[in-house]
Protein backbone atom coordinates (compact mmCIF):
# COMPACT_ATOMS: atom_id res chain seq x y z
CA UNK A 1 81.50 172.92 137.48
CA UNK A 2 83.32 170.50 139.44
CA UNK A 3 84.20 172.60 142.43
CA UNK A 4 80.65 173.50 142.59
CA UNK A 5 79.87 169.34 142.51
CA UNK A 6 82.34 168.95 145.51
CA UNK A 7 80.59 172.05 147.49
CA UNK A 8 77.09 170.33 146.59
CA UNK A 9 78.16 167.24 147.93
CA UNK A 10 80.35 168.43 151.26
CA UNK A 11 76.98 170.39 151.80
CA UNK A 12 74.72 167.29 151.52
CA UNK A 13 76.84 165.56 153.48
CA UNK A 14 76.68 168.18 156.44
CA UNK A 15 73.26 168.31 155.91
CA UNK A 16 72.85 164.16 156.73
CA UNK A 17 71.00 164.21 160.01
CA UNK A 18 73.21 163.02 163.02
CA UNK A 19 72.45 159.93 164.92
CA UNK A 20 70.12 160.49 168.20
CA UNK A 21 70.57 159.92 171.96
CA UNK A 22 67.81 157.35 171.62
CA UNK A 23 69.36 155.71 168.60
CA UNK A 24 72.99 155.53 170.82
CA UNK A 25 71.74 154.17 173.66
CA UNK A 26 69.84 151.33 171.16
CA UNK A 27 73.37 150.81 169.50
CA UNK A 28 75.09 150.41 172.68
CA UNK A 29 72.11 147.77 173.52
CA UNK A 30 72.56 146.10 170.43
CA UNK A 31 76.55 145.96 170.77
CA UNK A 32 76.72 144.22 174.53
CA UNK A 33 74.05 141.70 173.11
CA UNK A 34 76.47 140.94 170.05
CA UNK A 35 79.30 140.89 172.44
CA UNK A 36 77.42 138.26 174.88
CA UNK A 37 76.78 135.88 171.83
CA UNK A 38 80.46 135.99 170.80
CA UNK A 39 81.67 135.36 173.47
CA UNK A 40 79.34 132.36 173.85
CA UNK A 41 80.36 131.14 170.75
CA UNK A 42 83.93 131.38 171.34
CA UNK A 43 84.30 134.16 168.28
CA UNK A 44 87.46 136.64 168.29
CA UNK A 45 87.54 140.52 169.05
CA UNK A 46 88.36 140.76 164.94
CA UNK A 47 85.02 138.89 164.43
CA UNK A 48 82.84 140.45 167.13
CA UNK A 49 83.67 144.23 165.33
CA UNK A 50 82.73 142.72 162.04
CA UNK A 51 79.63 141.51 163.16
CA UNK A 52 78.77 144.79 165.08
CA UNK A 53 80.24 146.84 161.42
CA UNK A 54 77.44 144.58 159.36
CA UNK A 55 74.69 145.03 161.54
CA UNK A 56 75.00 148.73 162.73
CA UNK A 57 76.19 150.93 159.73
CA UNK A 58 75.82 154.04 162.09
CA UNK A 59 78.89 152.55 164.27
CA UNK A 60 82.60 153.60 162.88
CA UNK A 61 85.50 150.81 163.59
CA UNK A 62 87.06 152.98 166.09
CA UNK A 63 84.13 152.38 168.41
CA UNK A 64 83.32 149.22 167.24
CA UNK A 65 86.94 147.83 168.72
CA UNK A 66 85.91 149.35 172.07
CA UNK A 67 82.47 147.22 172.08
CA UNK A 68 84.43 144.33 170.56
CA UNK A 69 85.96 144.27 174.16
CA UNK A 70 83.41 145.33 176.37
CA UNK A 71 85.08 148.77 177.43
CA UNK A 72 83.58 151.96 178.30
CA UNK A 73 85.52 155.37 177.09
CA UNK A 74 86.84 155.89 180.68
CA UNK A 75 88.37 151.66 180.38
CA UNK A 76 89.87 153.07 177.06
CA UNK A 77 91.36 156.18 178.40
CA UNK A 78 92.99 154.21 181.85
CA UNK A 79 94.39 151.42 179.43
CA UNK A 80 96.03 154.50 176.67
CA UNK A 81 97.60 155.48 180.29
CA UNK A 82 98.67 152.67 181.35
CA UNK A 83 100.59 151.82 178.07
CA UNK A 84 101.89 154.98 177.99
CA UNK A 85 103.37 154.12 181.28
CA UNK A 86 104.68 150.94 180.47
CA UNK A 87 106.00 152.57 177.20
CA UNK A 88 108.36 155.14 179.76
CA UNK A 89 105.95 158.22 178.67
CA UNK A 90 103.60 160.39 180.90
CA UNK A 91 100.62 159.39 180.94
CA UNK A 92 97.91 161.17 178.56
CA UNK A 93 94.97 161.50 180.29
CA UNK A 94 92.56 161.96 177.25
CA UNK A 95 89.48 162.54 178.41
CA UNK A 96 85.82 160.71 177.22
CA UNK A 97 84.48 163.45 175.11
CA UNK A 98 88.01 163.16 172.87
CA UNK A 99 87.42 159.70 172.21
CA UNK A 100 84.03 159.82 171.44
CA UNK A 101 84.86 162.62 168.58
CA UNK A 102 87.30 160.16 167.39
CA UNK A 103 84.86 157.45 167.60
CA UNK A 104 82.68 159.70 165.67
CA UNK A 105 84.84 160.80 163.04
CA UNK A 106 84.39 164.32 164.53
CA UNK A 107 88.30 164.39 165.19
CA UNK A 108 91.21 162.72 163.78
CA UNK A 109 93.92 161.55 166.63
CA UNK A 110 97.48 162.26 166.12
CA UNK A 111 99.89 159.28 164.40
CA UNK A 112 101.30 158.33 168.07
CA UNK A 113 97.74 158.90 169.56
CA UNK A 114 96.85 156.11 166.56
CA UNK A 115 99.76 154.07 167.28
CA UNK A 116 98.78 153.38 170.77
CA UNK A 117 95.22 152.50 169.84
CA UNK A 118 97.01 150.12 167.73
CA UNK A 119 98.23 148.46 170.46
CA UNK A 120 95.44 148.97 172.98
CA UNK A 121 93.61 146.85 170.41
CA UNK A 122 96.43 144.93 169.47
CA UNK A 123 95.48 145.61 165.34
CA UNK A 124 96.64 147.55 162.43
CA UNK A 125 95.83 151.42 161.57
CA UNK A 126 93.34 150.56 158.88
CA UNK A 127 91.29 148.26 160.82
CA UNK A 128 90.66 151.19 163.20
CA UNK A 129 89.74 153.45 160.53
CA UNK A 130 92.67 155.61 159.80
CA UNK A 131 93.86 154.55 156.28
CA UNK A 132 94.09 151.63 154.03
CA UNK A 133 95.71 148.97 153.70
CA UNK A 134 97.48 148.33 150.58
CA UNK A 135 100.18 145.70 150.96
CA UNK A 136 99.89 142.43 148.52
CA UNK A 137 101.28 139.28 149.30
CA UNK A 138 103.29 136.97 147.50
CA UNK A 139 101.36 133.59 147.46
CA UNK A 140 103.92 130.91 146.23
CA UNK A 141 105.22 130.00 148.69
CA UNK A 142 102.30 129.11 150.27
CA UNK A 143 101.82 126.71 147.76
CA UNK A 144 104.76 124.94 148.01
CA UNK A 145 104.13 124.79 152.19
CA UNK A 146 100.60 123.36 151.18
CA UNK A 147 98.70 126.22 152.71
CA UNK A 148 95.38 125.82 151.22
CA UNK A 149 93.10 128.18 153.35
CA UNK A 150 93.56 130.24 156.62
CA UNK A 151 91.55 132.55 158.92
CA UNK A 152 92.57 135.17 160.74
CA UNK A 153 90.82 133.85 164.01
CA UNK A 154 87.61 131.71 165.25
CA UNK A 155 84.77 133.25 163.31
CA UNK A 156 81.53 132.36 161.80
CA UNK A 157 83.12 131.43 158.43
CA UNK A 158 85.76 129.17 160.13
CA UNK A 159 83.26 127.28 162.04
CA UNK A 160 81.09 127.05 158.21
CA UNK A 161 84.36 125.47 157.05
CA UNK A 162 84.92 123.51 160.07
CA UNK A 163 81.76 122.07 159.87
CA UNK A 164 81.13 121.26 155.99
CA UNK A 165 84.98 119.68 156.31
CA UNK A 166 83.44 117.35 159.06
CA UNK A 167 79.95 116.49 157.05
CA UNK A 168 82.18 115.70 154.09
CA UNK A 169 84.53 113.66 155.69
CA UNK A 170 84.66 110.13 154.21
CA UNK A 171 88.03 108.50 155.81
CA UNK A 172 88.79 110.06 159.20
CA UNK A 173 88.15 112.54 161.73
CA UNK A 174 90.39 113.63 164.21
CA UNK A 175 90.54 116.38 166.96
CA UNK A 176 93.55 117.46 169.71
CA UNK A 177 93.81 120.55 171.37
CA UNK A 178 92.26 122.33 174.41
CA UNK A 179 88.46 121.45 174.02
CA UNK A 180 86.40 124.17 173.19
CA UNK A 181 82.48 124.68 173.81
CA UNK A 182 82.32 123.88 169.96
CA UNK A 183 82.20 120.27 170.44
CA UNK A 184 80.30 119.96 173.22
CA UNK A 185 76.94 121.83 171.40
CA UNK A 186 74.37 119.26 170.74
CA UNK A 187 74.34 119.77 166.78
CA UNK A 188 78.15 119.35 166.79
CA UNK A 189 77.78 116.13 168.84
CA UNK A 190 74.79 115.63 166.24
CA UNK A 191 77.15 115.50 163.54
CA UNK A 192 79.58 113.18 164.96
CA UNK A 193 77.20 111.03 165.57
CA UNK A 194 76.00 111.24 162.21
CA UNK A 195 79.26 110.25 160.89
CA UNK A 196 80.15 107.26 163.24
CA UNK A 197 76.92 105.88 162.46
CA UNK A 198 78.56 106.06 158.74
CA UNK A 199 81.35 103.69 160.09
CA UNK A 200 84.08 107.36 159.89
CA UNK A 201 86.53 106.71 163.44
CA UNK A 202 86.72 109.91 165.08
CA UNK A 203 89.28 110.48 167.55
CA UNK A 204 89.11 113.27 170.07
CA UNK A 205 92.09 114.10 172.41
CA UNK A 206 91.44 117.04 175.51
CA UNK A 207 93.55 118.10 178.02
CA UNK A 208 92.60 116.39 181.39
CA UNK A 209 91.01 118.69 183.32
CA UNK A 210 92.83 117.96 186.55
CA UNK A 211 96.66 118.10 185.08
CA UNK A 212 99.21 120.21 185.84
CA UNK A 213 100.20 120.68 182.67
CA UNK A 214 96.32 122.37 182.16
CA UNK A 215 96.96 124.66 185.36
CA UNK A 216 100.01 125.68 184.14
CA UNK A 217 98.54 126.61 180.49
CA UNK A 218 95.47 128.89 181.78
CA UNK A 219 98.14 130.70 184.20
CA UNK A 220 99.02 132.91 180.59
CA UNK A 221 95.75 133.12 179.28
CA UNK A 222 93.08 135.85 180.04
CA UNK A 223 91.01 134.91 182.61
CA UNK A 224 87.87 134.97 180.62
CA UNK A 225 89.15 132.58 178.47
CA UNK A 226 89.75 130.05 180.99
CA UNK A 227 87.64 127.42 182.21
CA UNK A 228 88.59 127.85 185.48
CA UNK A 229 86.94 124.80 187.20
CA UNK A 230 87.47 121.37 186.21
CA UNK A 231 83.68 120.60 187.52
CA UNK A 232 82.04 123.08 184.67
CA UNK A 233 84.79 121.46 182.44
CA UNK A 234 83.84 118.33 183.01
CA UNK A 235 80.19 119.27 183.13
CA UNK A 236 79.57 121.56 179.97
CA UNK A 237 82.55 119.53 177.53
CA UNK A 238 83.55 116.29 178.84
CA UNK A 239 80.27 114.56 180.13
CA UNK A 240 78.53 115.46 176.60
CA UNK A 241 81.26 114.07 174.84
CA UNK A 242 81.46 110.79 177.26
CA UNK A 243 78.10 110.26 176.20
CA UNK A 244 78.13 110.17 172.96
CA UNK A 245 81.18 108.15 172.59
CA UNK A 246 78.96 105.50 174.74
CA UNK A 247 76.43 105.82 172.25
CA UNK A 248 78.69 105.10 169.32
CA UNK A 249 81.47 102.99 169.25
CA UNK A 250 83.21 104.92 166.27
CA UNK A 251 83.36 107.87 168.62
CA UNK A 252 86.63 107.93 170.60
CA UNK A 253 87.58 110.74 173.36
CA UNK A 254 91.00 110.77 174.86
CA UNK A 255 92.71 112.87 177.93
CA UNK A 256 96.29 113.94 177.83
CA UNK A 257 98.29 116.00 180.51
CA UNK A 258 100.81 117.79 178.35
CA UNK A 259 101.22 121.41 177.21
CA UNK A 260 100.47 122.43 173.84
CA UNK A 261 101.15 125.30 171.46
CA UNK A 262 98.17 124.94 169.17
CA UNK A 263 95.15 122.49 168.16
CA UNK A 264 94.54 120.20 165.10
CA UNK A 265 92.03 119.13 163.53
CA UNK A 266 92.35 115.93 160.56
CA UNK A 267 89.78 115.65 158.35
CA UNK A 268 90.44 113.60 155.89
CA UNK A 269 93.77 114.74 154.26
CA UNK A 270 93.53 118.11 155.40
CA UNK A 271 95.30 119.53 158.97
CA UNK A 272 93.37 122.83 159.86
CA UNK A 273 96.11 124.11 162.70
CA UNK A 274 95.11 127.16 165.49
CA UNK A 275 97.90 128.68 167.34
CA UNK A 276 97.49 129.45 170.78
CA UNK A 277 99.24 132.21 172.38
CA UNK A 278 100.00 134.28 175.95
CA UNK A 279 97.31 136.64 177.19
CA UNK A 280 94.97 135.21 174.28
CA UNK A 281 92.04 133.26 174.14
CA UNK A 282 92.36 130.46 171.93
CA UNK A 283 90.36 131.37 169.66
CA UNK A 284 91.75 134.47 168.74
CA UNK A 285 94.67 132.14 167.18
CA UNK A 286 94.81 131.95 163.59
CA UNK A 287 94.00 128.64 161.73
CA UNK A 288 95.77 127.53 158.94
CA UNK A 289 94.79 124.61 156.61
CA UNK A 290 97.50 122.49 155.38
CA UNK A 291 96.43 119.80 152.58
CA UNK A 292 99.14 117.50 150.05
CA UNK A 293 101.71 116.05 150.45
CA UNK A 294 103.96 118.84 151.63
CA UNK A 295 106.23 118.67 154.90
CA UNK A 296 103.88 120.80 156.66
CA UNK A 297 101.26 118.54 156.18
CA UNK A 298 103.14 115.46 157.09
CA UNK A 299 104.21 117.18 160.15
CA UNK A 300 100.92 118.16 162.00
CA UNK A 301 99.52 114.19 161.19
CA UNK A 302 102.77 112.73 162.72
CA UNK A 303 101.40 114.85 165.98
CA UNK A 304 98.35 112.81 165.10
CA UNK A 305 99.79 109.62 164.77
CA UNK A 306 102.00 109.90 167.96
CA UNK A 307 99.03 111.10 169.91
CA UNK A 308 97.40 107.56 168.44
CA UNK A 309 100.39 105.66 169.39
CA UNK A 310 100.16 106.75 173.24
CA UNK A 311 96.63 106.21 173.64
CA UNK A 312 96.51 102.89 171.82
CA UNK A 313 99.85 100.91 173.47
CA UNK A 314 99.55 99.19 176.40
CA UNK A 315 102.59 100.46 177.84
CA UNK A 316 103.97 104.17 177.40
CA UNK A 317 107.24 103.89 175.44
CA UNK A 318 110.61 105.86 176.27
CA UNK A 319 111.36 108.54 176.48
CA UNK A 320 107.97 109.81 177.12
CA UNK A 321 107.09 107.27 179.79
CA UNK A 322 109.98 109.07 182.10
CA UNK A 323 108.46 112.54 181.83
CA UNK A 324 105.04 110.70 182.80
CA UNK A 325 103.43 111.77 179.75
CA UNK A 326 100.05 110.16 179.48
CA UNK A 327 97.23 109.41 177.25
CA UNK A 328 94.24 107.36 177.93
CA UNK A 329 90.47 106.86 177.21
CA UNK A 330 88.16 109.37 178.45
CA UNK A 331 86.06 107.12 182.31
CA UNK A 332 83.91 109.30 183.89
């Protein structure tokens, strides 16, 4: 009886009728549109092959990655090459019709064929759709380093949190990192208006667009992360937040010209941190919410209250005045 179950099912599941030309063509519609609105919105690969997983079931995670970066299968099969290459191995040469019967579950790849799709998409094995992951983690530690949230990059449910963190916020908010498009859209500048109009300071410190220090950064980043001109820079981020800030004296922007390794953002008593890495957009970074008392903690709000200390004496102390660090108020 049970083999008989197995045979009725494997048959039914032959039987399911394949997805058409039309319906691919659609679905490869429907995936550059999702990858256009990402992008706008600053989310991560991880995210964008989420959303595209969620919204077209017909689409397996294989393929999904390769929309998630806005490759075709001939981008895929250069880039397999070229790692191969750089790896001190000859060069594959797997053709478009292999990948698509791995993108289609029609055929399985082989474990160093998987491996290097690992790394092509920089994730792990089960993420791509070969296996599961099945390691646990041991969470007290995290406790004790005050860890009290984290996302694996920019997504929709980081910006949620970011944003109900800043509607609750009662004492303080403060920002520091490179800017991102996120403040400059007209409900976020909504909100902080909302809240200096409740008497809340918020602080905001930006790179200046014009630094070295900001040239300098963007030479290891991807170039579509970059906001290449300081005009557009100035344009799309700085000039919305200049106005608001003359709109409400609460609202405080700031520019620096240092490097930095990742962002922070004080809300309250809570330090949500991103990391920022080489050939990565920022927001592919993961963020990590500290909260208590903990060392952690105390150590992402003393960047905070140095930052505050610059931008609020009159004269840059030493030893930061003899490496010309500076921080002043945003005057456009």
């Amino acid at each position: 009886m049970s083999t008989a179950l197995v045979v009725n099912t494997y048959d039914v599941e032959r039987q399911m009728p394949k997805v058409t030309l039309e319906r691919r063509r659609s679905i490869d519609r429907e995936a550059k549109a999702l990858l256009h609105e990402s992008l706008r919105l600053g989310l991560a690969a991880e995210e964008t092959v989420d959303r595209i997983l969620r919204r077209m079931p017909e689409v397996k995670p294989l393929e999904a990655w390769r929309f998630a970066n806005g490759w075709t299968r001939g981008e895929v099969s250069a880039r397999l090459d070229a790692l191969y290459r750089s790896a001190g191995l000859a060069p594959p040469g797997i053709d478009q019709a292999t990948i698509c019967r791995w993108e289609h579950d029609e055929r399985r790849p082989s474990d160093e064929r998987i491996e290097f799709l690992c790394r092509l998409y920089r994730t792990r094995p089960d993420r791509l759709g070969f296996g599961v992951d099945h390691s646990m983690a041991d969470t007290n530690h995290l406790q004790r380093v005050g860890i009290i949230d984290a996302y694996p990059y920019t997504s929709e449910a980081s910006e949620s949190d970011l944003i109900r963190r800043i509607t609750e916020a009662r004492k303080r908010i403060n920002m520091f990192g490179l800017t991102r498009n996120f403040y400059g859209r007209d409900s976020i500048l909504t909100l902080f208006g909302q809240k200096a109009t409740q008497g809340i300071p918020i602080q905001i410190f930006v790179m200046d667009p014009t630094c070295e220090s900001r040239r300098d950064r963007y030479r290891i980043e991807p170039a579509e992360a970059a906001m290449e001109d300081p005009d557009r820079y100035i344009r799309e981020i700085l000039r919305p937040l200049h106005k608001s800030m003359q709109k409400y004296p609460q609202l405080k922007v700031f520019l620096y010209n240092f490097p930095c390794s990742f962002a922070i953002e004080e809300i309250d008593d809570v330090c949500r941190v991103m990391l920022y890495g080489h050939g990565k957009r920022g927001t592919q970074g993961p963020i990590i919410t500290f909260g208590g008392e903990t060392s952690a903690h105390n150590y992402f709000v003393d960047q905070i209250r140095w930052m505050e200390r610059l931008a609020h004496e009159a004269v840059i102390p030493e030893p930061w005045a003899s490496k010309n660090i500076s921080v002043r108020l945003l005057d456009l």
